[in-house]
Protein backbone atom coordinates (compact mmCIF):
# COMPACT_ATOMS: atom_id res chain seq x y z
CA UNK A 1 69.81 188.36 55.64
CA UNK A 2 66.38 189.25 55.10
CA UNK A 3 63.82 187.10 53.13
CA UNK A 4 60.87 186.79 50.88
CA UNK A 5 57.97 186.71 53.14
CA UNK A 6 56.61 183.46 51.69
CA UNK A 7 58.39 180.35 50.90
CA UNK A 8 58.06 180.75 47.00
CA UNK A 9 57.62 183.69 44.91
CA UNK A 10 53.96 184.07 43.32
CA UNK A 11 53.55 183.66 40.17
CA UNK A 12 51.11 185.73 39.36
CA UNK A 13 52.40 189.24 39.97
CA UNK A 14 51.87 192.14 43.04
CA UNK A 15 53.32 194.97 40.43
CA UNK A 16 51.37 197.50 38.95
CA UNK A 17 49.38 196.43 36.29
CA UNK A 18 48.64 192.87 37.61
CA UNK A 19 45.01 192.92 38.41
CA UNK A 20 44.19 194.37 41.67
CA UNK A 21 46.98 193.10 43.50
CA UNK A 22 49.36 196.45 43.61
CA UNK A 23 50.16 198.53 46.38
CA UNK A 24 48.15 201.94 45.01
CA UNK A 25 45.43 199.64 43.09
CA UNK A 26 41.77 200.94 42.90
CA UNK A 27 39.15 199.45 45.70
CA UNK A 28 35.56 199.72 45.75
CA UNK A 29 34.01 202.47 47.21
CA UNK A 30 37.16 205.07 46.42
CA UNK A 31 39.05 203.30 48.73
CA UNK A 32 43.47 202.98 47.57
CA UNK A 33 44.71 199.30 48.29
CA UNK A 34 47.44 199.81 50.93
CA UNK A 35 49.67 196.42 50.62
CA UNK A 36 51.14 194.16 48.13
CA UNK A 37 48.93 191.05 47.83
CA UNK A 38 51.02 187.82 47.50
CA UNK A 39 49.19 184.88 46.00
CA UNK A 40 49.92 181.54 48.13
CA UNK A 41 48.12 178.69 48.67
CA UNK A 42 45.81 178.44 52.17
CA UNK A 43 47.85 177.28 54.59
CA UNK A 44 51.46 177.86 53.05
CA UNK A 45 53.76 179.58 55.87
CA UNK A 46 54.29 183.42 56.23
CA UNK A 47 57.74 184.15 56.67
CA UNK A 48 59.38 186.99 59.33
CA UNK A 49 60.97 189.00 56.50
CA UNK A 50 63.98 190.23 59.08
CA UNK A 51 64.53 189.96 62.70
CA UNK A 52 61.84 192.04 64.78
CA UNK A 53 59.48 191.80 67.69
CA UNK A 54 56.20 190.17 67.37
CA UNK A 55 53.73 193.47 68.60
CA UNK A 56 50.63 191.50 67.89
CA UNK A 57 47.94 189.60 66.16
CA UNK A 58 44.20 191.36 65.10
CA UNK A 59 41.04 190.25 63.51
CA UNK A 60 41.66 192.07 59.73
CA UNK A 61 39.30 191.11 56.81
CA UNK A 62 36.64 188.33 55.76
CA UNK A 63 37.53 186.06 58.42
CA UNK A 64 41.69 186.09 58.80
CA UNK A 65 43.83 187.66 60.93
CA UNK A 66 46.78 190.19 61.00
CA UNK A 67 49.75 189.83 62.45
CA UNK A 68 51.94 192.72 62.96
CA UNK A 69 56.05 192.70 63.67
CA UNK A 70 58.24 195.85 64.36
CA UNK A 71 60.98 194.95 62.39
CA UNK A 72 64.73 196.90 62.31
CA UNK A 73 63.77 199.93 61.01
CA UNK A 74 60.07 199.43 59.37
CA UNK A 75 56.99 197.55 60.40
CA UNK A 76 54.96 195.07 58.65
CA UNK A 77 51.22 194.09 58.85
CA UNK A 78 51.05 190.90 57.70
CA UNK A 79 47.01 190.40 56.77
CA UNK A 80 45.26 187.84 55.54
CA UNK A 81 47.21 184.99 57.67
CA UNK A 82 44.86 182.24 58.68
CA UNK A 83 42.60 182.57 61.79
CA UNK A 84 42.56 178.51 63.09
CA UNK A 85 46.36 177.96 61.81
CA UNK A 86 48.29 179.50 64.24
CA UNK A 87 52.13 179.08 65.52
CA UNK A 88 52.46 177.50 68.70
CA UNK A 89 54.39 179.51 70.67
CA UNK A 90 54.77 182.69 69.23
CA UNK A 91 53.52 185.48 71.70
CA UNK A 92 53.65 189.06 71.70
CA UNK A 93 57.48 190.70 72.49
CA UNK A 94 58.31 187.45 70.79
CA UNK A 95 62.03 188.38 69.25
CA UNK A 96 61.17 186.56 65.45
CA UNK A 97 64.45 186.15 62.70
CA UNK A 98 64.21 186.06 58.56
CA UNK A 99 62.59 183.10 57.61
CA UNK A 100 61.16 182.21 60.92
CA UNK A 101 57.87 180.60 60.36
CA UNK A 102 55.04 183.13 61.70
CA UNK A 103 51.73 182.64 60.47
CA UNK A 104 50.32 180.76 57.62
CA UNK A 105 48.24 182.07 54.64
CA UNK A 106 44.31 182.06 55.21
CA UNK A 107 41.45 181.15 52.74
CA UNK A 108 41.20 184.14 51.00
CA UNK A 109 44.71 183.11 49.01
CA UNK A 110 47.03 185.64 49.44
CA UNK A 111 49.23 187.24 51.96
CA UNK A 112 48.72 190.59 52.33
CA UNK A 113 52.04 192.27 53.10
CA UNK A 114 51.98 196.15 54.19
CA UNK A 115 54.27 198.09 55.26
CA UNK A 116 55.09 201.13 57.48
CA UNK A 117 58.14 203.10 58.39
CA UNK A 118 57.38 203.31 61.81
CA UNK A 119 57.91 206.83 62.79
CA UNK A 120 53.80 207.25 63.68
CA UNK A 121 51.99 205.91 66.67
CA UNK A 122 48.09 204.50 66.67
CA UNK A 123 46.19 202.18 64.46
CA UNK A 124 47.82 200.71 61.23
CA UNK A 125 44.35 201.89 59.83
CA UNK A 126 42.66 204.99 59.84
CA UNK A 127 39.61 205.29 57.56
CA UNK A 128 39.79 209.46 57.15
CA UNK A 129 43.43 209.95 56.64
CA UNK A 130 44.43 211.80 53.36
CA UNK A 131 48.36 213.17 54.51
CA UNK A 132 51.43 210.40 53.76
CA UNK A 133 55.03 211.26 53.95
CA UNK A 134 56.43 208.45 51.78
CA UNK A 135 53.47 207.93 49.28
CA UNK A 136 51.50 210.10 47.36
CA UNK A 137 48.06 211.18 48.54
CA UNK A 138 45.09 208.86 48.05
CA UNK A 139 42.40 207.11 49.69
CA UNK A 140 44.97 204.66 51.90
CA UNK A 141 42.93 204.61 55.01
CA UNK A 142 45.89 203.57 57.11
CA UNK A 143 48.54 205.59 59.14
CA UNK A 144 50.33 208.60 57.70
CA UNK A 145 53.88 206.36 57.53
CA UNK A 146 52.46 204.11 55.22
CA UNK A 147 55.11 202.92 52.41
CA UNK A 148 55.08 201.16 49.06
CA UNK A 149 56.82 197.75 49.70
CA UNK A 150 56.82 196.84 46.21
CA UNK A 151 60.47 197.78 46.14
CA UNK A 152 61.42 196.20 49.10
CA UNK A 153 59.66 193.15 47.81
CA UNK A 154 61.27 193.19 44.52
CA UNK A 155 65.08 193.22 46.39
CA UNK A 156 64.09 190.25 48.27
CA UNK A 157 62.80 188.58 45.37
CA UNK A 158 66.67 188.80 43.86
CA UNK A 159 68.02 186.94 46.70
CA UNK A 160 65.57 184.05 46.16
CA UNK A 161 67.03 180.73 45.28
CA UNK A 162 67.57 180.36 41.76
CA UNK A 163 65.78 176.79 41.44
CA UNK A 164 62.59 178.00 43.09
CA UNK A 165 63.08 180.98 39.74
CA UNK A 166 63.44 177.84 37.45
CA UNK A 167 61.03 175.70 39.08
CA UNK A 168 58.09 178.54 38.65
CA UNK A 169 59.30 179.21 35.07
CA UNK A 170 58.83 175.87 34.07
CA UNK A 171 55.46 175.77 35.82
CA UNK A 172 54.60 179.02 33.36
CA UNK A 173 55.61 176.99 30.80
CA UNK A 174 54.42 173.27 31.10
């Protein structure tokens, strides 16, 4: 069964509306934000969301990493996972199962979860793109199979444990 890609859900929210955080969100410079970012504590593990192969891990933005997984039928780029905090072990062809421990989140406080269908080959980003099958047009700068996974996020989010639910609502609250 698949998973939410870090151990608790955020509180503060990736859905539209919520700051800058959306997939679709404004950037500086004209730019379209291309992910879902999760907010999590440095160093809180990154989750494999379903089984996959580990492709491989990149040097992404401000000093963290990337880490990207082919999983059954989509592939994620996992960004803004810590650069020192790495998983002993894992290596690329790596076969990796939901809730397998992957990466951990890096000091810019978020996990930044994109995702793609997988039916394009060559970099996850590409600065002059402007075509997208399963988004509308924008400013993306990443490969033409790019997807919204704020509704894949939101399904996993309703097979999260119920007392992590409470426990964040009573945070909210007290």
């Amino acid at each position: 069964m698949a998973v939410f890609p870090l151990t608790k859900i955020p509180k503060w929210g990736y859905h539209k509306g919520s700051g800058k955080r959306w997939f679709g969100a404004t950037r500086d410079g004209g730019r379209t934000h291309a992910a879902c970012d999760l907010i999590a504590s440095p160093g809180k593990p990154v989750l494999a969301v379903d089984t996959g192969t580990y492709l491989y891990r990149e040097s992404f933005y401000l000093g963290t990493d990337a880490l990207v997984v082919q999983h059954n039928g989509f592939l994620v780029r996992y960004g803004e996972v810590s650069k020192d905090k790495k998983v002993k072990g894992l290596k690329r062809g790596d076969t990796v199962h939901p809730g397998q421990v992957i990466g951990y989140v890096g000091g810019l406080k978020m996990l930044h979860f994109e995702m793609y269908k997988g039916t394009e080959i060559g970099p996850l980003t590409q600065r002059k793109n402007k075509t997208f099958y399963n988004v509308p047009g924008a400013n993306y700068q990443r490969r033409a199979d790019l997807m919204d996974p704020t509704p894949y996020l939101n399904q996993l989010k309703l097979w999260t444990k119920f007392t992590d639910w409470v426990e964040d609502v009573v945070d909210d609250i007290f």
